[in-house]
Protein backbone atom coordinates (compact mmCIF):
# COMPACT_ATOMS: atom_id res chain seq x y z
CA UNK A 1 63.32 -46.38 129.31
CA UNK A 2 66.93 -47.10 130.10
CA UNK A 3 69.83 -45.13 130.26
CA UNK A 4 70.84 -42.35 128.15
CA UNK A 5 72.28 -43.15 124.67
CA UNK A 6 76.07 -42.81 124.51
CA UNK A 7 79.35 -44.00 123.93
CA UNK A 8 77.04 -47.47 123.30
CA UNK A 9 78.19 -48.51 119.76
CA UNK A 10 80.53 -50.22 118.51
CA UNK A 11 80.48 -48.14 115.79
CA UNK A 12 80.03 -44.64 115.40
CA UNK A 13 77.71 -43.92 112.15
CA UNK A 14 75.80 -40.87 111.86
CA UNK A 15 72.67 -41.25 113.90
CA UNK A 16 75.13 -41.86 116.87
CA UNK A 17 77.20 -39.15 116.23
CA UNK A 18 74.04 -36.95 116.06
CA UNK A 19 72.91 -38.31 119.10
CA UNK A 20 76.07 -37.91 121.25
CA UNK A 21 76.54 -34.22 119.55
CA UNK A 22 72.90 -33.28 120.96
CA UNK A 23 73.90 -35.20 124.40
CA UNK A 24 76.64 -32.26 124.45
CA UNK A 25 74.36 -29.54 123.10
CA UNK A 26 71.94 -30.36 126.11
CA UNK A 27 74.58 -30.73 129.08
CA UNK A 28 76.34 -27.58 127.96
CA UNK A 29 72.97 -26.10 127.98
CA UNK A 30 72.27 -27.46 131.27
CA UNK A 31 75.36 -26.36 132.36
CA UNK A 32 74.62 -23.11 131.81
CA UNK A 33 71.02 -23.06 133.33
CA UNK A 34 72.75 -24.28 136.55
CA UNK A 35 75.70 -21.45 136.87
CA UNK A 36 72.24 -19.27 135.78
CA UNK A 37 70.29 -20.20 138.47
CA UNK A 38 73.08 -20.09 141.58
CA UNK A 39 74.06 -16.09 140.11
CA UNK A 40 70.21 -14.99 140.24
CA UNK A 41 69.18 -17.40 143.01
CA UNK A 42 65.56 -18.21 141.53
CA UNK A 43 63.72 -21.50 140.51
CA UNK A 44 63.07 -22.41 143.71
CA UNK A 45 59.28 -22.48 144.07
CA UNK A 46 57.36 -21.53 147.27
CA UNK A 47 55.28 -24.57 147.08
CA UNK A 48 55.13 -27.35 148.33
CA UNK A 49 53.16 -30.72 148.27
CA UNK A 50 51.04 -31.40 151.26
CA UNK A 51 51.68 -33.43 153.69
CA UNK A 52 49.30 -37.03 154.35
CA UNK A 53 47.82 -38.67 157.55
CA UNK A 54 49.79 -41.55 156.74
CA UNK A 55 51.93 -43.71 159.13
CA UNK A 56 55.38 -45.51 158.97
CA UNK A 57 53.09 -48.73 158.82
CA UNK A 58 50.81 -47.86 155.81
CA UNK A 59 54.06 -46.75 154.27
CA UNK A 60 55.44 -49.99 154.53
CA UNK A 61 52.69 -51.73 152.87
CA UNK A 62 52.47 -50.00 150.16
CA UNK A 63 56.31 -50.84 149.37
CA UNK A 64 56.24 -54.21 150.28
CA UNK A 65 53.10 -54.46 147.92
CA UNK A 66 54.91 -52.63 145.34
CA UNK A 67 58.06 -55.15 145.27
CA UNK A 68 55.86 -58.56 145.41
CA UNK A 69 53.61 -57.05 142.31
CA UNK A 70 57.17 -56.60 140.49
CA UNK A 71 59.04 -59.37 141.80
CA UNK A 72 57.07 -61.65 143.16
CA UNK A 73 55.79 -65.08 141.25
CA UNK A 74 52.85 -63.39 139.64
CA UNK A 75 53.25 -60.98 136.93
CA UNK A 76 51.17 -58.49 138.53
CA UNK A 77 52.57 -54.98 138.38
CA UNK A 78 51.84 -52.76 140.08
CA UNK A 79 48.46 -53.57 140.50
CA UNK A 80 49.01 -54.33 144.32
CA UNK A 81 50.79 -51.00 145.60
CA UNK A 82 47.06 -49.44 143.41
CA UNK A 83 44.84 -51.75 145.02
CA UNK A 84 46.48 -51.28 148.90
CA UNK A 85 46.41 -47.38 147.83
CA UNK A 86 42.93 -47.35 146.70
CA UNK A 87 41.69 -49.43 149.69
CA UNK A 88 43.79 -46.56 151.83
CA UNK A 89 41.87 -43.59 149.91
CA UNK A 90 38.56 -44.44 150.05
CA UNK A 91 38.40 -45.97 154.14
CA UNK A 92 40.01 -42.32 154.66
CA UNK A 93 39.76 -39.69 152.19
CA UNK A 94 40.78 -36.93 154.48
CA UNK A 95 43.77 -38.16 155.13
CA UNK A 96 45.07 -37.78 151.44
CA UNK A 97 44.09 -34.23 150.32
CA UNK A 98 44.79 -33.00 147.07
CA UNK A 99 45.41 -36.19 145.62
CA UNK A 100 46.78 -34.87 142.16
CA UNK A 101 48.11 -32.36 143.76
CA UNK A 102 47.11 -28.56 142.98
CA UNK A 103 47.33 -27.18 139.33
CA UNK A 104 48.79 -23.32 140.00
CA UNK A 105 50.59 -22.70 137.04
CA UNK A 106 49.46 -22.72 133.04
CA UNK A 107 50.25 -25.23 130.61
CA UNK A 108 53.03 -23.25 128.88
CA UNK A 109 54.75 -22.16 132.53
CA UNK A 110 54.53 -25.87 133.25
CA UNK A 111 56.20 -27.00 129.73
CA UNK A 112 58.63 -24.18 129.76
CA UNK A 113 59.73 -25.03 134.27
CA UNK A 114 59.87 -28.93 132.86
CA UNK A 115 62.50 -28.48 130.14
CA UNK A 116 64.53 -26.42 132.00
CA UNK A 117 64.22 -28.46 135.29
CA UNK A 118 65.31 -31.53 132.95
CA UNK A 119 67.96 -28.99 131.24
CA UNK A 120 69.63 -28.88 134.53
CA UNK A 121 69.52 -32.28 135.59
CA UNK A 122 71.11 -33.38 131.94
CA UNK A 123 74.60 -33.17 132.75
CA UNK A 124 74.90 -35.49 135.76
CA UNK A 125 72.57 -38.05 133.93
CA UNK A 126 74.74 -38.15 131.22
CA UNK A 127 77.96 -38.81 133.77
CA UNK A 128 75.99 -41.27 135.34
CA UNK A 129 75.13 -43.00 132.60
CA UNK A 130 78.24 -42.86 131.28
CA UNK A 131 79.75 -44.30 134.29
CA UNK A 132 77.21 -47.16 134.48
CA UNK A 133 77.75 -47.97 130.51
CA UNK A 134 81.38 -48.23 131.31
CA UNK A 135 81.45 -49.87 135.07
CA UNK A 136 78.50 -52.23 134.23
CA UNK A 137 79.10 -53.24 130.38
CA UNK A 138 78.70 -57.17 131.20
CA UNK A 139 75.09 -56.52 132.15
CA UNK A 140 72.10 -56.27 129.39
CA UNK A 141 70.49 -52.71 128.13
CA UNK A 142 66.76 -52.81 129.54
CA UNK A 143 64.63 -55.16 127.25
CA UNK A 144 62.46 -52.65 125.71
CA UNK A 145 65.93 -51.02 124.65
CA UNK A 146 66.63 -54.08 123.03
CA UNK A 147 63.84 -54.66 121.90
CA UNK A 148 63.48 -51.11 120.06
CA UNK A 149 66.78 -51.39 118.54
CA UNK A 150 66.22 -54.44 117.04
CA UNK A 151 62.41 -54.19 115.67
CA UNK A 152 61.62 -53.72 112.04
CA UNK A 153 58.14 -52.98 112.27
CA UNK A 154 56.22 -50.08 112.61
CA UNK A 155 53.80 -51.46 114.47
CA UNK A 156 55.71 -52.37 117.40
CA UNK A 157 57.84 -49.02 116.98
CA UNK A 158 54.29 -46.93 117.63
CA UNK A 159 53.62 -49.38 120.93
CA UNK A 160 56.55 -49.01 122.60
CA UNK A 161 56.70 -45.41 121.75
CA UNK A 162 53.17 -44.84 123.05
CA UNK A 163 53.86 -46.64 126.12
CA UNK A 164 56.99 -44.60 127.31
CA UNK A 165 55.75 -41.23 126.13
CA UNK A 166 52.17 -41.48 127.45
CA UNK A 167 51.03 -44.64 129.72
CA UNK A 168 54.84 -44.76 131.42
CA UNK A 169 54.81 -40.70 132.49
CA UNK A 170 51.31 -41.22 133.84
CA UNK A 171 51.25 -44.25 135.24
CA UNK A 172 54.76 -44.12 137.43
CA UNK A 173 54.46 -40.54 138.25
CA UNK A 174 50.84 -40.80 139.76
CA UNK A 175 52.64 -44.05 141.37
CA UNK A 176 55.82 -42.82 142.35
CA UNK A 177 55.64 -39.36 142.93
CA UNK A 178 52.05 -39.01 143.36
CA UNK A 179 51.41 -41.67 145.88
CA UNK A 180 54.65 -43.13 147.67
CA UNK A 181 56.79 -40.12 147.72
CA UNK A 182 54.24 -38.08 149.81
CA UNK A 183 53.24 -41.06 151.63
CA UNK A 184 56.99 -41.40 152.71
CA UNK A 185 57.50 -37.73 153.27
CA UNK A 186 55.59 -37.63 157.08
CA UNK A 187 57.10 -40.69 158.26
CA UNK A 188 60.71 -40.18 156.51
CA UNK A 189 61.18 -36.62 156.09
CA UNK A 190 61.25 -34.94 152.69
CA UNK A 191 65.26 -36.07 152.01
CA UNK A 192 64.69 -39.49 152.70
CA UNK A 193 61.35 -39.68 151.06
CA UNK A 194 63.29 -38.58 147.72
CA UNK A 195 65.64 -40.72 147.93
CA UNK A 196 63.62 -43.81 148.72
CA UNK A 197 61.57 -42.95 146.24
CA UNK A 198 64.28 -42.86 144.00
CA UNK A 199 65.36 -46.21 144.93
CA UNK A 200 61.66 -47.79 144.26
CA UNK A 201 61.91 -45.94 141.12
CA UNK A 202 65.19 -47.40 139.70
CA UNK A 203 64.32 -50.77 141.09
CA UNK A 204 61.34 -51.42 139.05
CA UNK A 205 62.75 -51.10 135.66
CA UNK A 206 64.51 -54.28 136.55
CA UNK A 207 67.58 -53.61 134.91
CA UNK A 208 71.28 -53.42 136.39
CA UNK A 209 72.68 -51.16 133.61
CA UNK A 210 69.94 -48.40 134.34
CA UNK A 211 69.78 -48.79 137.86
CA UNK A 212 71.98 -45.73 138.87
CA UNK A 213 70.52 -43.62 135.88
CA UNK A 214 66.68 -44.33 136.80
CA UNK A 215 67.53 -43.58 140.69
CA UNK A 216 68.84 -40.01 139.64
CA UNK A 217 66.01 -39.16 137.66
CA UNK A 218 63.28 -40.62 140.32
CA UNK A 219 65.02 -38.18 142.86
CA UNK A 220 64.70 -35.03 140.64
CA UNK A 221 61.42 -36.08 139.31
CA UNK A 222 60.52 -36.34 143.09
CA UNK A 223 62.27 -32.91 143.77
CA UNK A 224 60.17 -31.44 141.03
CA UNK A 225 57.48 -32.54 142.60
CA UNK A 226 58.04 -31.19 145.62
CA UNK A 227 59.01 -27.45 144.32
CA UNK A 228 56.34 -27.22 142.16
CA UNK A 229 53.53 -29.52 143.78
CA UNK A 230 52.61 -29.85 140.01
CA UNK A 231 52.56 -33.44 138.99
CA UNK A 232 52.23 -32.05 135.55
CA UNK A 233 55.79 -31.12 135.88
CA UNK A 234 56.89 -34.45 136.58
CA UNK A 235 54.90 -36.23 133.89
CA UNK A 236 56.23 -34.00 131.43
CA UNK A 237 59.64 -34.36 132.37
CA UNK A 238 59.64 -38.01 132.45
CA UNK A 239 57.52 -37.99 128.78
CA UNK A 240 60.60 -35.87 127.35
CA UNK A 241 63.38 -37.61 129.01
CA UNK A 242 61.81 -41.32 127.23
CA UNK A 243 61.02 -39.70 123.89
CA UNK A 244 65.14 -38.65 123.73
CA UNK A 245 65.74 -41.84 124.62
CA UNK A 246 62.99 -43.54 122.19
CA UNK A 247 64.49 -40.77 119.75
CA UNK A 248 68.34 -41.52 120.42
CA UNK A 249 67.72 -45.52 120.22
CA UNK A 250 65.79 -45.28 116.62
CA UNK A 251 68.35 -42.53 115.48
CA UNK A 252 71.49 -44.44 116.77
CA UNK A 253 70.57 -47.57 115.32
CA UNK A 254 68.97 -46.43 112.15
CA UNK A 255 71.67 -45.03 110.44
């Protein structure tokens, strides 16, 4: 999904001003969480995703596959960076322990850690995006945001909806987070591996306007993952931050 839904329209009817007034509700509450956490000095988990037998090479393969299945000539995906991967797993599965990672908290500790972790991150996404909607308001929304907005049947509402709450979180965490930020972290270090990460992230949703946006939540999606060593947390924060956004577009445009 694309960036966050504000100060987008034209004109202001009522789903937009009940989007933008839960934008605020959300950043103040995120506000909050933040001044919260630096008085009691907690959140910070002990944990911490293990690191891989991988090399700078391997690394470099995989993101080199990643970009030609996105941008190369073929629409391929990321089909190639899964493929290399997989080839890389099973010629060496002691090298990559723990592949999902390891599960140490419950469901509700994990729902309850993503929606504040997301909380938190809420109010610089919503000045980044803001500053993106503003700097960068020659370039097209992402085309699944257009394509959303515009759509009068249910059908195609359920699809895209489905895709960005479920296949989207799964698929580009396990991807992202899963695979090339903890390949990257031996060979980069943990700062650069978030970052890059980030990058690869924002990249891939091919889309100027959400560039900047995507980037910031790839890094704290990556730092979530690397507090927690939950990817749980990570899918669950991604599959709340698209169904605002899936939420905000319908909303925004439907009244």
């Amino acid at each position: 999904m694309s960036v966050l839904f504000i100060a987008s329209h034209e004109e202001w009817g009522l789903g937009a001003q009940l989007v933008f007034g839960i934008n605020v509700v959300m950043a103040s509450a995120g506000i909050v969480l933040l001044l919260r956490k630096k008085i009691i000095q907690s959140g910070k988990s002990s944990f911490k995703v293990r690191l891989w037998e991988v090399d700078l090479f391997e690394v470099i393969v995989l993101i080199v596959c990643l970009l030609i299945g996105v941008f190369g000539p073929l629409p391929l995906g990321f089909l190639p960076v899964l493929v290399m991967f997989a080839i890389y797993w099973i010629s060496r599965k002691d090298n990559y322990p723990n592949l999902v990672g390891i599960f140490r908290m419950g469901w509700l500790e994990v729902m309850s850690d993503s929606l504040i972790r997301l909380l938190r991150a809420w109010p610089a996404l919503l000045a980044i995006s803001f500053i993106s909607s503003q700097a960068l308001s020659d370039y097209p929304k992402q085309e699944s945001v257009q394509k959303l907005a515009e759509t009068q049947s249910l059908k195609e509402v359920f699809n895209i909806a489905f895709y960005a709450l479920v296949v989207a979180p799964v698929l580009e965490e396990f991807l992202f987070r899963g695979i090339l930020f903890r390949a990257m972290k031996r060979p980069f270090g943990v700062g650069p591996a978030l970052v890059v990460s980030g990058i690869l992230f924002g990249l891939v949703h091919q889309n100027v306007l959400s560039f900047l946006p995507l980037t910031f939540l790839g890094i704290i999606l990556a730092l979530s993952y690397e507090r927690t060593g939950d990817l749980r947390t990570c899918i669950l924060i991604h599959a709340a931050f698209n169904g605002f956004m899936v939420f905000s577009i319908l909303v925004g445009h439907g009244f």
